[in-house]
Protein backbone atom coordinates (compact mmCIF):
# COMPACT_ATOMS: atom_id res chain seq x y z
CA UNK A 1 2.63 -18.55 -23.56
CA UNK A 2 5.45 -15.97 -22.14
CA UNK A 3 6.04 -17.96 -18.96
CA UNK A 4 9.05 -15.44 -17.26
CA UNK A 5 9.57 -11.91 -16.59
CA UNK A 6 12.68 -10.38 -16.06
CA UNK A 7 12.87 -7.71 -13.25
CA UNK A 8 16.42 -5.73 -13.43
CA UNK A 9 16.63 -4.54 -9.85
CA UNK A 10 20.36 -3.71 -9.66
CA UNK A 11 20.01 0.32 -9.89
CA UNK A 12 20.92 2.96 -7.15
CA UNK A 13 18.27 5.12 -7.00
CA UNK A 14 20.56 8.27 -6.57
CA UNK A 15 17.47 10.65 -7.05
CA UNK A 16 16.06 9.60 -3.79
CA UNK A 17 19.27 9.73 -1.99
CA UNK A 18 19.34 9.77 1.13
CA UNK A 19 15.92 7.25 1.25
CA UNK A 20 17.86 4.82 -0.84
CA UNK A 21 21.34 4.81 0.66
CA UNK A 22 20.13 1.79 2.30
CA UNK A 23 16.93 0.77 1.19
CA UNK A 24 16.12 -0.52 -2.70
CA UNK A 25 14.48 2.30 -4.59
CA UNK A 26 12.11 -0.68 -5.74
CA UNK A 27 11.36 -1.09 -2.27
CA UNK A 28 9.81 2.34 -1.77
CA UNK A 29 5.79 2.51 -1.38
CA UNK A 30 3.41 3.31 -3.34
CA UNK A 31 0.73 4.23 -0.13
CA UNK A 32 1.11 0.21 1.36
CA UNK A 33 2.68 -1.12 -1.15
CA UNK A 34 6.31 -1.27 -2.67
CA UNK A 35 7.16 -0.38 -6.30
CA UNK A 36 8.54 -3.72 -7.29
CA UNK A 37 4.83 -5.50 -6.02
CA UNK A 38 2.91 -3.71 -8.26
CA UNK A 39 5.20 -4.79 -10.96
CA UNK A 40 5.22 -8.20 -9.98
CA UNK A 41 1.58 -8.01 -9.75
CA UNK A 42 1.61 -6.97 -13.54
CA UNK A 43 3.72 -9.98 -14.30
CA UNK A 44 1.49 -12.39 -12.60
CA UNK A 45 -1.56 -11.11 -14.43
CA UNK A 46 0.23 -11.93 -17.74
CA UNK A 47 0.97 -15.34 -16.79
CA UNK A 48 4.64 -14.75 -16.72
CA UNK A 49 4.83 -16.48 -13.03
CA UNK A 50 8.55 -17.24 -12.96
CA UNK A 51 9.59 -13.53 -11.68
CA UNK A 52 13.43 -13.42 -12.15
CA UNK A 53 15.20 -10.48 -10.46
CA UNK A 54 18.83 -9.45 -11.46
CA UNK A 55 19.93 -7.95 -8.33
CA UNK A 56 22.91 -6.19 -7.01
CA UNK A 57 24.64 -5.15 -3.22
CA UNK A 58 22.59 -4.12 -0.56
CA UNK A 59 19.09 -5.46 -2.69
CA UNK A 60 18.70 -8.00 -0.02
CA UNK A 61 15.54 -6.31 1.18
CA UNK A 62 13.77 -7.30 -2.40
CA UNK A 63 14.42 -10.80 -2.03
CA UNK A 64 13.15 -10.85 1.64
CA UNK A 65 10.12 -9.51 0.50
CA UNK A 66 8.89 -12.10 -1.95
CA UNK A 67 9.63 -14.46 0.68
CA UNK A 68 7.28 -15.23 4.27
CA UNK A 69 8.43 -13.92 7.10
CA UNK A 70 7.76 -16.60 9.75
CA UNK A 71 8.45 -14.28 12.88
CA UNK A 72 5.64 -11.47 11.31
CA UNK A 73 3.34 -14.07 10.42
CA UNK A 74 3.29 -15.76 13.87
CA UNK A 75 2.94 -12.14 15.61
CA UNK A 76 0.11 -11.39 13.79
CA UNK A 77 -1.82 -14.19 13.09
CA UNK A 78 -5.58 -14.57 14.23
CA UNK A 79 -6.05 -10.43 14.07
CA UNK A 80 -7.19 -8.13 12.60
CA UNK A 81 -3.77 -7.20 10.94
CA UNK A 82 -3.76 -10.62 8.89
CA UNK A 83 -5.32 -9.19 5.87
CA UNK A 84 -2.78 -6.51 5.71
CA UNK A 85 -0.81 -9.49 4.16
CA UNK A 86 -3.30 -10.51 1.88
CA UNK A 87 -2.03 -9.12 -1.67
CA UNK A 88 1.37 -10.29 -0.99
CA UNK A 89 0.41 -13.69 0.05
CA UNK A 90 -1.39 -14.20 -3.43
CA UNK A 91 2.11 -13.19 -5.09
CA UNK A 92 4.26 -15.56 -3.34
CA UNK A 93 0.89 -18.57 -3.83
CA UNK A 94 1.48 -17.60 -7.82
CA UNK A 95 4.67 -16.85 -8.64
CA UNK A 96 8.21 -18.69 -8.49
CA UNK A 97 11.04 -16.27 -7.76
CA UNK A 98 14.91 -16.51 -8.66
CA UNK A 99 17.59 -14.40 -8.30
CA UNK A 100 21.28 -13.60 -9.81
CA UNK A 101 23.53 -10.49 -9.11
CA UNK A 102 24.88 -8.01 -11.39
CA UNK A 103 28.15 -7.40 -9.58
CA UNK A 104 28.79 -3.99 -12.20
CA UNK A 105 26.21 -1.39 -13.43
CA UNK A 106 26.86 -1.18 -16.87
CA UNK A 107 23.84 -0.40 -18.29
CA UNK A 108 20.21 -1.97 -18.81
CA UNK A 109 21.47 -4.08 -22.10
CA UNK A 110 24.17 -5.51 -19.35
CA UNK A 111 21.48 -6.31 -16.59
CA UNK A 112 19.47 -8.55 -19.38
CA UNK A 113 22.61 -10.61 -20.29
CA UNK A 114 23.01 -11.11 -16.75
CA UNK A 115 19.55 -12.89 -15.93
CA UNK A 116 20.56 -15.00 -19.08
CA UNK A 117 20.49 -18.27 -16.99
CA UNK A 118 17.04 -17.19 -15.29
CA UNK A 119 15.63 -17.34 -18.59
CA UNK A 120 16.69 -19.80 -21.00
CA UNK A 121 16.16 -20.00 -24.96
CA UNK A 122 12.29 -18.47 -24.61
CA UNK A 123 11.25 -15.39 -25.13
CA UNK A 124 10.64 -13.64 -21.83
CA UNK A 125 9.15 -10.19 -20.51
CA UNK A 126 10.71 -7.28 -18.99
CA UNK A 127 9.26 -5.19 -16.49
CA UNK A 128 10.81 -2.17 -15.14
CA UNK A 129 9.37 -1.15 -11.64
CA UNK A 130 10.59 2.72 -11.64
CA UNK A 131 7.55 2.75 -14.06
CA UNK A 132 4.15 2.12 -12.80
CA UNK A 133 1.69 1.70 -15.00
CA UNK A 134 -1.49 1.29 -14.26
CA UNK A 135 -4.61 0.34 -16.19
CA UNK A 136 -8.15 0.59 -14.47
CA UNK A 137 -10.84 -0.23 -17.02
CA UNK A 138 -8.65 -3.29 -18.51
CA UNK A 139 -5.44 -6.05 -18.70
CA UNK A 140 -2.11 -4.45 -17.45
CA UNK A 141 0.44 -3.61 -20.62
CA UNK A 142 2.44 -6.62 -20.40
CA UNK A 143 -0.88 -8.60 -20.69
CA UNK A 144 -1.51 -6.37 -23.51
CA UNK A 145 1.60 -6.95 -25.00
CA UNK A 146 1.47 -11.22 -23.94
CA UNK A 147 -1.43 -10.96 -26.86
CA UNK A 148 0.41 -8.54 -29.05
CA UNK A 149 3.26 -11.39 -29.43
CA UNK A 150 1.36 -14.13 -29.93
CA UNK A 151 0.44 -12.13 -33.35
CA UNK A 152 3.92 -11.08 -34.53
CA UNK A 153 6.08 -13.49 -32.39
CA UNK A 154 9.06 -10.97 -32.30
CA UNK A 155 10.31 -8.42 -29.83
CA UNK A 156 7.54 -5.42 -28.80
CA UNK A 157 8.59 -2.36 -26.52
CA UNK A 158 6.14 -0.65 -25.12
CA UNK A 159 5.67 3.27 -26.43
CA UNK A 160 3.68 6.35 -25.29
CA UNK A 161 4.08 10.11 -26.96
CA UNK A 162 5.75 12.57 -24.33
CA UNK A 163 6.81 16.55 -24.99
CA UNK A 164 9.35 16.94 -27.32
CA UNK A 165 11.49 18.98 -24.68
CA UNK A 166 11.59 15.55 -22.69
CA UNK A 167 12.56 13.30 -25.32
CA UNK A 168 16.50 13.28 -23.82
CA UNK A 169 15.04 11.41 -20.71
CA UNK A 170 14.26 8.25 -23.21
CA UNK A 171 14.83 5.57 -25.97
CA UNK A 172 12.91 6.95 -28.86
CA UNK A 173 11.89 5.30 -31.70
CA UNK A 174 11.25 6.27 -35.61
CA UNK A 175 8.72 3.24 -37.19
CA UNK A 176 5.33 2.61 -39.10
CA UNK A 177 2.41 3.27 -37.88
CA UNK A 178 0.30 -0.16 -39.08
CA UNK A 179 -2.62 0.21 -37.02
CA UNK A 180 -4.38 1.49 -34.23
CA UNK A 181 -1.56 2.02 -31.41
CA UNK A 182 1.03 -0.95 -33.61
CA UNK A 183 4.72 0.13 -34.94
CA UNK A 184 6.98 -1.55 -37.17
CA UNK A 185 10.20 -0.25 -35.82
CA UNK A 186 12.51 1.58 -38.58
CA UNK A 187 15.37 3.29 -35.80
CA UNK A 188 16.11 3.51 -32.04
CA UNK A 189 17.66 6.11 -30.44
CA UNK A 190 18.76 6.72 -26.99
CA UNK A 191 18.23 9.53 -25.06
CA UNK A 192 18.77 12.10 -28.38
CA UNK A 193 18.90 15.64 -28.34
CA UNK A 194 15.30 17.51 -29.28
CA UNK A 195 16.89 18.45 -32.48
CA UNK A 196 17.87 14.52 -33.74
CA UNK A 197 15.19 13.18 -31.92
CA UNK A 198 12.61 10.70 -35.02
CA UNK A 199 9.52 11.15 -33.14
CA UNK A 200 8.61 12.07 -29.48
CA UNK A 201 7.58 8.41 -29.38
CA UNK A 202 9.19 6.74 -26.43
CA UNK A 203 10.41 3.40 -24.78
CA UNK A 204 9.17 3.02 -20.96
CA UNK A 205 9.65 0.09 -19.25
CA UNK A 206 8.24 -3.02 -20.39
CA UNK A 207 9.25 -5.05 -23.25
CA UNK A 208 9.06 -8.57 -24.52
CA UNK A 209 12.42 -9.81 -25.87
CA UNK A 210 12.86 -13.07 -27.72
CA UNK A 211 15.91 -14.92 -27.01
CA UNK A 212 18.30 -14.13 -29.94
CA UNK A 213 18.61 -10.75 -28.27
CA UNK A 214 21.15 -12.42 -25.12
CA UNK A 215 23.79 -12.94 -28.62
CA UNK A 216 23.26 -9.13 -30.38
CA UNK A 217 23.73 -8.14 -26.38
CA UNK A 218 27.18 -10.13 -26.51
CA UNK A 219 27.89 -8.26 -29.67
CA UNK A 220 26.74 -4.84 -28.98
CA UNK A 221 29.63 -2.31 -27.78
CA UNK A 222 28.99 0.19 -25.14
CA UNK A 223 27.18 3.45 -26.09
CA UNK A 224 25.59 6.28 -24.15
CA UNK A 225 27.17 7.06 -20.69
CA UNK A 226 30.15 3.96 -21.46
CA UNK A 227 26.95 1.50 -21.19
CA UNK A 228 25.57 -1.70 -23.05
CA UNK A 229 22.41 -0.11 -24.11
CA UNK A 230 19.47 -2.12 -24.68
CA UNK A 231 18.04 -0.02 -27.58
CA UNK A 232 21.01 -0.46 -29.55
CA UNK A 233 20.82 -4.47 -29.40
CA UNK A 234 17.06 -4.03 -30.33
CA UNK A 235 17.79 -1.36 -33.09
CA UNK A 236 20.01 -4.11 -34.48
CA UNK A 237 17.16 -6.57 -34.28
CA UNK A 238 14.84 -4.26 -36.03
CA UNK A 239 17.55 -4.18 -38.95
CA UNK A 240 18.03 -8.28 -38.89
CA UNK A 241 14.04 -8.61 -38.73
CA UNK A 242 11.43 -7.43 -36.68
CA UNK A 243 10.65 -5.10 -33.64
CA UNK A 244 7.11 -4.25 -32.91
CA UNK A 245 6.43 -0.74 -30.70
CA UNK A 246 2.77 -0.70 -28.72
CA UNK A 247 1.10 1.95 -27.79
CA UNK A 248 -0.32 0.93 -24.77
CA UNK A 249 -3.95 0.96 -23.04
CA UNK A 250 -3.43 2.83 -19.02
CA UNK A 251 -1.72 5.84 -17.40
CA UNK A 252 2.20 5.63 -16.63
CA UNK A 253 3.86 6.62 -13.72
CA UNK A 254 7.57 7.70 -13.77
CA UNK A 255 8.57 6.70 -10.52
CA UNK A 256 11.97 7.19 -10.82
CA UNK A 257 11.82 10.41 -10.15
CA UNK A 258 10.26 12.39 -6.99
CA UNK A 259 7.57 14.34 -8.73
CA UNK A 260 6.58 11.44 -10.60
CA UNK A 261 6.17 9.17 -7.70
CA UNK A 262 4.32 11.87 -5.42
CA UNK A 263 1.95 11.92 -8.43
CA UNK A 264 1.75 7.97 -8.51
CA UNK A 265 1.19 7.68 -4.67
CA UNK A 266 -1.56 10.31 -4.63
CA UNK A 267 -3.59 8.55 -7.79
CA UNK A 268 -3.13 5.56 -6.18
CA UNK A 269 -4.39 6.31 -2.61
CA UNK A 270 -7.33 8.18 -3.90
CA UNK A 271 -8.59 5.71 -6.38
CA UNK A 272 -7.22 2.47 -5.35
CA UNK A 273 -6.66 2.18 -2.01
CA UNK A 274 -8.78 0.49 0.14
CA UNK A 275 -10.36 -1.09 -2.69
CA UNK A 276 -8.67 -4.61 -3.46
């Protein structure tokens, strides 16, 4: 069993400047509830309980949240308003939370290394929250993937086809197709051109990473943008072994951007809210 899920929390969010000049992009709601919930949520659902967030300056606001907040709770309690509380009170009943800072932003490869001693010699999930993804009808992806691994017991990113002409936003992969939605992975690239681009399938934000990958990290040089990319170190674990690429079951949200999180919040209010 995966028990811990990273959480790389250390970003900007310069696309929703001036929201985020103070406030953690993770922070920002999705109708009631923030981003990083919904991925912690995910987490939880897998089993990976131990939620381990590599934070940076002026994140404080994430770690107050996963924490109770005697003040509200006394103001409130015995009303009506109490069960406005209710989905976060199940997180903090499940879950175990730690923290460590990433005191430079140099890249998502750079982030992982840094929640090395949150996670320890076990493989370990990572969940980006800029992408919500949600899955109605079934398990969340890294539940999907949780099940995946105990198959092929190696590293699995998680995959979906986009538009050719937006392949430059992502990691993109070049693999075998063994079956059904399952990838041996051949060749990573990030963020190509259209022209060098394998496939048009890409990496979004959850993955499950075995431990060897904190010593390719160490090893791996900068690349795009001056940064320690994570799909290089994994590109070098497909070479020494094996990396799986899933095709997962649900609808994805990119959140990091403005149209993509008007389009989450309005799919979530009209066919979730209310409702749990």
């Amino acid at each position: 069993m995966i028990k811990k899920c990273l959480f790389p929390v250390a970003g900007y969010g310069t696309r929703f400047l001036p929201a985020t000049k103070s406030m953690p992009k993770e922070m920002l709601p999705i109708v009631n509830k923030p981003l990083v919930q919904y991925g912690v949520e995910e987490a939880i659902e897998a089993n990976m309980t131990t939620c381990a967030f590599v934070t940076g300056r002026g994140k404080r606001a994430i770690t107050d949240h996963f924490d109770i907040s005697y003040e509200l709770e006394h103001q409130i309690s015995g009303t009506g308003k109490e069960a406005y509380l209710g989905s976060i009170r199940s997180v903090l009943d499940k879950g175990v939370f730690t923290m460590v800072r990433q005191r430079e932003m140099k890249g998502l490869g750079h982030a992982i290394l840094t929640g090395r001693s949150l996670v320890g010699n076990e493989p370990f999930g990572v969940l980006l929250s800029d992408d919500l993804c949600l899955n109605a009808e079934g398990m969340g992806v890294l539940s999907q993937m949780a099940e995946l691994y105990h198959q092929f017991r190696c590293s699995i990113v998680a995959i979906q086809e986009v538009p050719m002409d937006e392949v430059h936003k992502y990691g993109v992969i070049k693999g075998e197709n063994l079956r059904d939605s399952i990838y041996r992975v051949d060749d990573m690239v990030e963020k190509p051109a259209q022209e060098d681009a394998p496939s048009n399938l890409a990496i979004i934000g959850r993955y499950i990473l075995t431990p060897d990958i904190f010593e390719i990290l160490e090893e791996t040089p900068p690349g795009a943008n001056g940064e320690i990319q994570l799909t290089d170190a994994l590109q070098t674990q497909a070479k020494r072994g094996l990396v799986m690429a899933y095709k997962f079951k649900g609808q994805r949200f990119d959140c990091g951007s403005v149209p993509g999180f008007v389009e989450a919040t309005n799919h979530v209010y009209e066919n979730y809210y209310g409702k749990d």
